[in-house]
N, C-alpha and C. Protein backbone atom coordinates (compact mmCIF):
# COMPACT_ATOMS: atom_id res chain seq x y z
N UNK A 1 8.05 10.52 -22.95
CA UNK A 1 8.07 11.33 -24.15
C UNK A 1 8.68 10.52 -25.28
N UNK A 2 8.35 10.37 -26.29
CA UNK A 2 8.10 9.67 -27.44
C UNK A 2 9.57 10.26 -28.43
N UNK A 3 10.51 10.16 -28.80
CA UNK A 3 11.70 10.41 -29.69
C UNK A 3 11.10 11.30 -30.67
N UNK A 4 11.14 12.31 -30.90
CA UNK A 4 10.57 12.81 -32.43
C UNK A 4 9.26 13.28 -32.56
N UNK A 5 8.65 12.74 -31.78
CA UNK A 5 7.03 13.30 -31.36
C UNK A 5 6.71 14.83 -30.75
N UNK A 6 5.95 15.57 -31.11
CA UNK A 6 5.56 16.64 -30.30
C UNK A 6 4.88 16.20 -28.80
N UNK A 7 5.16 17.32 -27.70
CA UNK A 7 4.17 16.14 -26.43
C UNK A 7 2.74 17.53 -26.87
N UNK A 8 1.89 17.18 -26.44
CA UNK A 8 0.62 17.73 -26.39
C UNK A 8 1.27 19.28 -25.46
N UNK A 9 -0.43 19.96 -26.02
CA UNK A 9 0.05 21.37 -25.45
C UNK A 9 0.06 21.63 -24.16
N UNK A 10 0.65 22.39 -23.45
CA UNK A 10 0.42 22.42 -21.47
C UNK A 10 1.00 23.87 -21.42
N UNK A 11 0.45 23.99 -20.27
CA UNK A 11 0.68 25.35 -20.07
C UNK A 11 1.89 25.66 -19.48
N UNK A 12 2.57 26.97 -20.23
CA UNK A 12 3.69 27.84 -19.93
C UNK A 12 4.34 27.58 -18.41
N UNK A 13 5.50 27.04 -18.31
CA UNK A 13 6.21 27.50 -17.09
C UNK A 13 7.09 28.30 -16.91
N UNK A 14 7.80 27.85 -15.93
CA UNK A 14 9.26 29.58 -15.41
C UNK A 14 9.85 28.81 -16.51
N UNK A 15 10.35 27.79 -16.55
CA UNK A 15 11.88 27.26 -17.57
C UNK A 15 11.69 27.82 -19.07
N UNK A 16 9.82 28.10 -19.31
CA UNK A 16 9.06 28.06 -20.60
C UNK A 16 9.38 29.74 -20.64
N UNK A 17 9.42 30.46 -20.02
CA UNK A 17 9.41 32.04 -19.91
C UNK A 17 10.61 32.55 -20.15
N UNK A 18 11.73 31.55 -19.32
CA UNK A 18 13.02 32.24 -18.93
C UNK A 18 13.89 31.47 -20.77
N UNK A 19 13.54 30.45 -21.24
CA UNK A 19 13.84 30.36 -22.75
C UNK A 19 13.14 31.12 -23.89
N UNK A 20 11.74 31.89 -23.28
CA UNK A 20 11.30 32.80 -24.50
C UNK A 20 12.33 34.41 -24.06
N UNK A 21 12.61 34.90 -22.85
CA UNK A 21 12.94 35.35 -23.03
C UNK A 21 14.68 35.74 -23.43
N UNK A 22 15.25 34.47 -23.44
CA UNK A 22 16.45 34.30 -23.83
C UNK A 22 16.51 34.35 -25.82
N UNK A 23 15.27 34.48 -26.12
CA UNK A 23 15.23 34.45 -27.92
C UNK A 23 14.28 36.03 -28.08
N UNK A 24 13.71 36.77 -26.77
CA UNK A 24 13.37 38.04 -27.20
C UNK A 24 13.94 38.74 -28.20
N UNK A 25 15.39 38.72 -27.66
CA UNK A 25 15.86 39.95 -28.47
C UNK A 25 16.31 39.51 -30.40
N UNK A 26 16.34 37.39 -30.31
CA UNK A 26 16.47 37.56 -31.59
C UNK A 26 15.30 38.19 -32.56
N UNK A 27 13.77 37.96 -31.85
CA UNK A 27 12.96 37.99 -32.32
C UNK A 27 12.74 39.45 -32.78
N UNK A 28 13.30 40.35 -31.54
CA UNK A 28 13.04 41.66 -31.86
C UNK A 28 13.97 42.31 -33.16
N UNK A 29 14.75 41.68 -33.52
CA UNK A 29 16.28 42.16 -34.43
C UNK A 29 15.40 41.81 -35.49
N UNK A 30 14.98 40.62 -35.91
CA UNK A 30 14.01 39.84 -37.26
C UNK A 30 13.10 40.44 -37.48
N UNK A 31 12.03 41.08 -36.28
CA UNK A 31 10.81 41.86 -36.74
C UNK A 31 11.75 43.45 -36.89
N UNK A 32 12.38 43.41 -36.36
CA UNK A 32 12.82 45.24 -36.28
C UNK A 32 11.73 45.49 -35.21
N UNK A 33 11.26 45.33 -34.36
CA UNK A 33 10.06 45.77 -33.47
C UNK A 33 10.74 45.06 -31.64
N UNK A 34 10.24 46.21 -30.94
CA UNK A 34 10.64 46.30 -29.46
C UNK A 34 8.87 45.69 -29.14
N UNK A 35 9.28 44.79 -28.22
CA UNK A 35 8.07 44.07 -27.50
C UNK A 35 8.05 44.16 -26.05
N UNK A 36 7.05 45.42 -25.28
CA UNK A 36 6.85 45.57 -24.19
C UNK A 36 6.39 44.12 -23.23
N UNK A 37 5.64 43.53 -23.94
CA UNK A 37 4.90 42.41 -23.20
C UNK A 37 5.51 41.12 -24.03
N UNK A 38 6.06 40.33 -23.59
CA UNK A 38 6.63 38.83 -24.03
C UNK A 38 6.72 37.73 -22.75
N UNK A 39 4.98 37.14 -22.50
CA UNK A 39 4.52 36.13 -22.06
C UNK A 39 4.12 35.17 -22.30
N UNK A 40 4.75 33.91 -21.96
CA UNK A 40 4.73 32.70 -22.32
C UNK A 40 3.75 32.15 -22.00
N UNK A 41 2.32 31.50 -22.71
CA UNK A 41 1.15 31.01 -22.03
C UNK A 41 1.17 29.64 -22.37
N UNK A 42 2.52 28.67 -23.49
CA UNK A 42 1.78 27.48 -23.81
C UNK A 42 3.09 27.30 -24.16
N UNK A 43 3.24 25.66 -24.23
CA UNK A 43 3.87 24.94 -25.00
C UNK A 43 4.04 24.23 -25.36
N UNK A 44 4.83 23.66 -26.30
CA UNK A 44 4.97 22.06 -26.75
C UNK A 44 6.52 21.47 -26.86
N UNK A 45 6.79 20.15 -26.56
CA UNK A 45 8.59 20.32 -27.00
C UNK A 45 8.50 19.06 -27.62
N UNK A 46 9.44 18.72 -27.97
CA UNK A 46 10.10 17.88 -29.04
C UNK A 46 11.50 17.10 -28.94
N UNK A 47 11.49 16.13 -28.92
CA UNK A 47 13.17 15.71 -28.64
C UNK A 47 13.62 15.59 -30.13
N UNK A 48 14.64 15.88 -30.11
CA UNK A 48 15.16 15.74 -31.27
C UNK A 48 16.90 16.13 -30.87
N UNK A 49 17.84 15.93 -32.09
CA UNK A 49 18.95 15.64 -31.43
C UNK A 49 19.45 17.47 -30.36
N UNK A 50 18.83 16.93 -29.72
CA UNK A 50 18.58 18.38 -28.84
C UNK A 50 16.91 18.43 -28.26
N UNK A 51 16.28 20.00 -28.44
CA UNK A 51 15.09 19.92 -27.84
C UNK A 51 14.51 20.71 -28.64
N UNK A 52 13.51 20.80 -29.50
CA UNK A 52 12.82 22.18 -29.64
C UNK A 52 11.82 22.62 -29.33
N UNK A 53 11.37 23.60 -28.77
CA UNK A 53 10.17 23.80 -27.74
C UNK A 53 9.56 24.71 -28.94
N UNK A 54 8.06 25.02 -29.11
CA UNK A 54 6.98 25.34 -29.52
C UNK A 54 6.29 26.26 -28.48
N UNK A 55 6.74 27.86 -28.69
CA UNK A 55 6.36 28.32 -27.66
C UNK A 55 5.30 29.71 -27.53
N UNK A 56 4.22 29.59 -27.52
CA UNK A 56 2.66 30.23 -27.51
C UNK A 56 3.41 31.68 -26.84
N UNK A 57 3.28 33.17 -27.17
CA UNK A 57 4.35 34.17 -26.43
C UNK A 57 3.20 35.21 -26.37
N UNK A 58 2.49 35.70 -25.68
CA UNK A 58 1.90 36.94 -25.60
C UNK A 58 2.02 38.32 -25.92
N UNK A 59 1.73 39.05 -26.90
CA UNK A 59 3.01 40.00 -27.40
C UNK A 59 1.93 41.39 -27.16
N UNK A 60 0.91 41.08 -27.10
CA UNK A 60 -0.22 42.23 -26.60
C UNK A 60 -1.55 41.77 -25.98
N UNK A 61 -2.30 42.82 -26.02
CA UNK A 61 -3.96 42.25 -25.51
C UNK A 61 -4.47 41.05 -26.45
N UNK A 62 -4.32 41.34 -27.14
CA UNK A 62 -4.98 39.93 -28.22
C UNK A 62 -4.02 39.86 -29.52
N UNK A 63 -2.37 39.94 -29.04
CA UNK A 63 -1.91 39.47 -30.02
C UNK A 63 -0.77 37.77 -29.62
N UNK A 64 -0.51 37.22 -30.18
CA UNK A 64 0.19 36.25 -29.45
C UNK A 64 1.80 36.16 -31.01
N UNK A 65 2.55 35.28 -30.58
CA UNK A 65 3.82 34.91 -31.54
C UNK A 65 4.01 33.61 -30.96
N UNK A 66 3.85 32.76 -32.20
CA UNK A 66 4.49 31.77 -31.82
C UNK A 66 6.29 31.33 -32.16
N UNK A 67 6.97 30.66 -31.46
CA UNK A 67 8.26 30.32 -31.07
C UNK A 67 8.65 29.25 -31.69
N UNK A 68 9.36 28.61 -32.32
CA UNK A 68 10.22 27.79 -32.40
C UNK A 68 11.59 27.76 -31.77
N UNK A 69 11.94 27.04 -30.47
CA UNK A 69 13.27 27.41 -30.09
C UNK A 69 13.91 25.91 -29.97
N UNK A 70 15.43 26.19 -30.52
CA UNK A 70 16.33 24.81 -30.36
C UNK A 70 17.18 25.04 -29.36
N UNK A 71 17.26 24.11 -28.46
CA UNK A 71 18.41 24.04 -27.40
C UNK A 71 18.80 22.79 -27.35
N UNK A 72 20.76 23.14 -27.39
CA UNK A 72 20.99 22.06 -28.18
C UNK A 72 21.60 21.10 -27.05
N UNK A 73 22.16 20.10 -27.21
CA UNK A 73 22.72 19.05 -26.37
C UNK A 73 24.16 19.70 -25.46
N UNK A 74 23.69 19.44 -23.81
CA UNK A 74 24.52 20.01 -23.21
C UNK A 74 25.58 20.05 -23.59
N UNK A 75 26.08 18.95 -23.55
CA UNK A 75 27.40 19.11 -24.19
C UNK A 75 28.28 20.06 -25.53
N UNK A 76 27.42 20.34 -26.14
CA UNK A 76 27.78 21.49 -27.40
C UNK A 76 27.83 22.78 -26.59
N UNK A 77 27.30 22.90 -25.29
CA UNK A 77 27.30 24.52 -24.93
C UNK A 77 26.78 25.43 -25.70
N UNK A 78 25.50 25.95 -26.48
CA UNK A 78 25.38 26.77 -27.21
C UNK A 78 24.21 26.75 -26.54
N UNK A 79 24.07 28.79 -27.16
CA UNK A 79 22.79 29.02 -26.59
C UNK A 79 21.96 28.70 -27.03
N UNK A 80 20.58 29.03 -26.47
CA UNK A 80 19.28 28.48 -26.95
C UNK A 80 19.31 29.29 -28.04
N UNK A 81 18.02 28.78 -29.44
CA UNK A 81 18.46 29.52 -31.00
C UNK A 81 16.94 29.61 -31.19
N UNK A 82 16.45 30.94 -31.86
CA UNK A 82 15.15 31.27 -32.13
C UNK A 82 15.05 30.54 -34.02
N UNK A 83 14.80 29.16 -33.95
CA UNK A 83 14.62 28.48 -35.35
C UNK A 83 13.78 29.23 -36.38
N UNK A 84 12.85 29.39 -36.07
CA UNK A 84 11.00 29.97 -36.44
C UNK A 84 10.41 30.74 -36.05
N UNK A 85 9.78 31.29 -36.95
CA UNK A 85 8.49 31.78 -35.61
C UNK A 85 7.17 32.75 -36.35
N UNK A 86 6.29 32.48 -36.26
CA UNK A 86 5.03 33.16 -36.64
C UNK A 86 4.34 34.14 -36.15
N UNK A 87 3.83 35.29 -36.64
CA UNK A 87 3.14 36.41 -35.71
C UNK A 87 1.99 36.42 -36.13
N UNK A 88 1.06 37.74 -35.80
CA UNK A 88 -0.50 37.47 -36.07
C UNK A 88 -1.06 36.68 -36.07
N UNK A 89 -0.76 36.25 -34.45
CA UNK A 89 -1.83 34.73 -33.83
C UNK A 89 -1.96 35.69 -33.34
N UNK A 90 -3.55 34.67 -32.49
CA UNK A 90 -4.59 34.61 -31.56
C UNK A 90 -4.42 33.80 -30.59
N UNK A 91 -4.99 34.25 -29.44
CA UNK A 91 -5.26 33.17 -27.98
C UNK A 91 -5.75 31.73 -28.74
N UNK A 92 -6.70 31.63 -29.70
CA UNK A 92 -7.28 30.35 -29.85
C UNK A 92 -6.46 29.97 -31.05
N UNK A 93 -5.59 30.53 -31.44
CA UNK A 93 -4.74 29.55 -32.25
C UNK A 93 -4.10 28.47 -31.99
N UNK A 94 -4.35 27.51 -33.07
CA UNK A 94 -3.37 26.10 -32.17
C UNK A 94 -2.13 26.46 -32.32
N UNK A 95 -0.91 25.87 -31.08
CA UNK A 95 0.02 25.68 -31.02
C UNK A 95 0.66 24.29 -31.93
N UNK A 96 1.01 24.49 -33.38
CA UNK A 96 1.18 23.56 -33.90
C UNK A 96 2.43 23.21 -34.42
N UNK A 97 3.20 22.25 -35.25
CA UNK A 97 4.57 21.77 -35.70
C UNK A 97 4.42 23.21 -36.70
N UNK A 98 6.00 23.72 -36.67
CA UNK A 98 5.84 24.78 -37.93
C UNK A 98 7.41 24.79 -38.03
């Protein structure tokens, strides 16, 4: 993995699920909105002084949110942080830098 580079998109894992749902509830406080369904289908990460993952989130039948999340260098101890994030995507939206 390349310093600073996005890696290409791949599909959602447990580590990818269990960090979207550790930023659910910021997301839900920012929209004011409770999200029954929050599934992780994609992602992308990033090194940077820390990590930030780019994360594709399933929020209905054909609605998706995308993620920006920072998790920072072990050593600082802090939780993972919801940076960004975009709604009114689609399945075929790209997962892109935002």
């Amino acid at each position: 993995m390349m310093c600073g580079a996005p890696t290409a998109s791949q599909p959602a894992t447990a580590e990818t699920q269990a960090i979207a749902d550790q930023v659910k509830p910021q997301l839900e406080e920012r929209e004011n909105k409770k999200y029954a369904t929050f599934k992780a289908v994609e992602f992308r990460s990033q090194v940077v002084a820390g990590m930030n993952y780019f994360i594709k989130v399933q929020v209905d039948d054909d609605e998706f949110v995308h993620l920006r999340v920072f998790r920072s260098l072990p050593h600082e101890n802090k939780p993972v942080a919801l940076s960004s994030y975009q709604t009114h995507k689609a399945r075929h939206d790209e997962l892109a830098y935002f």
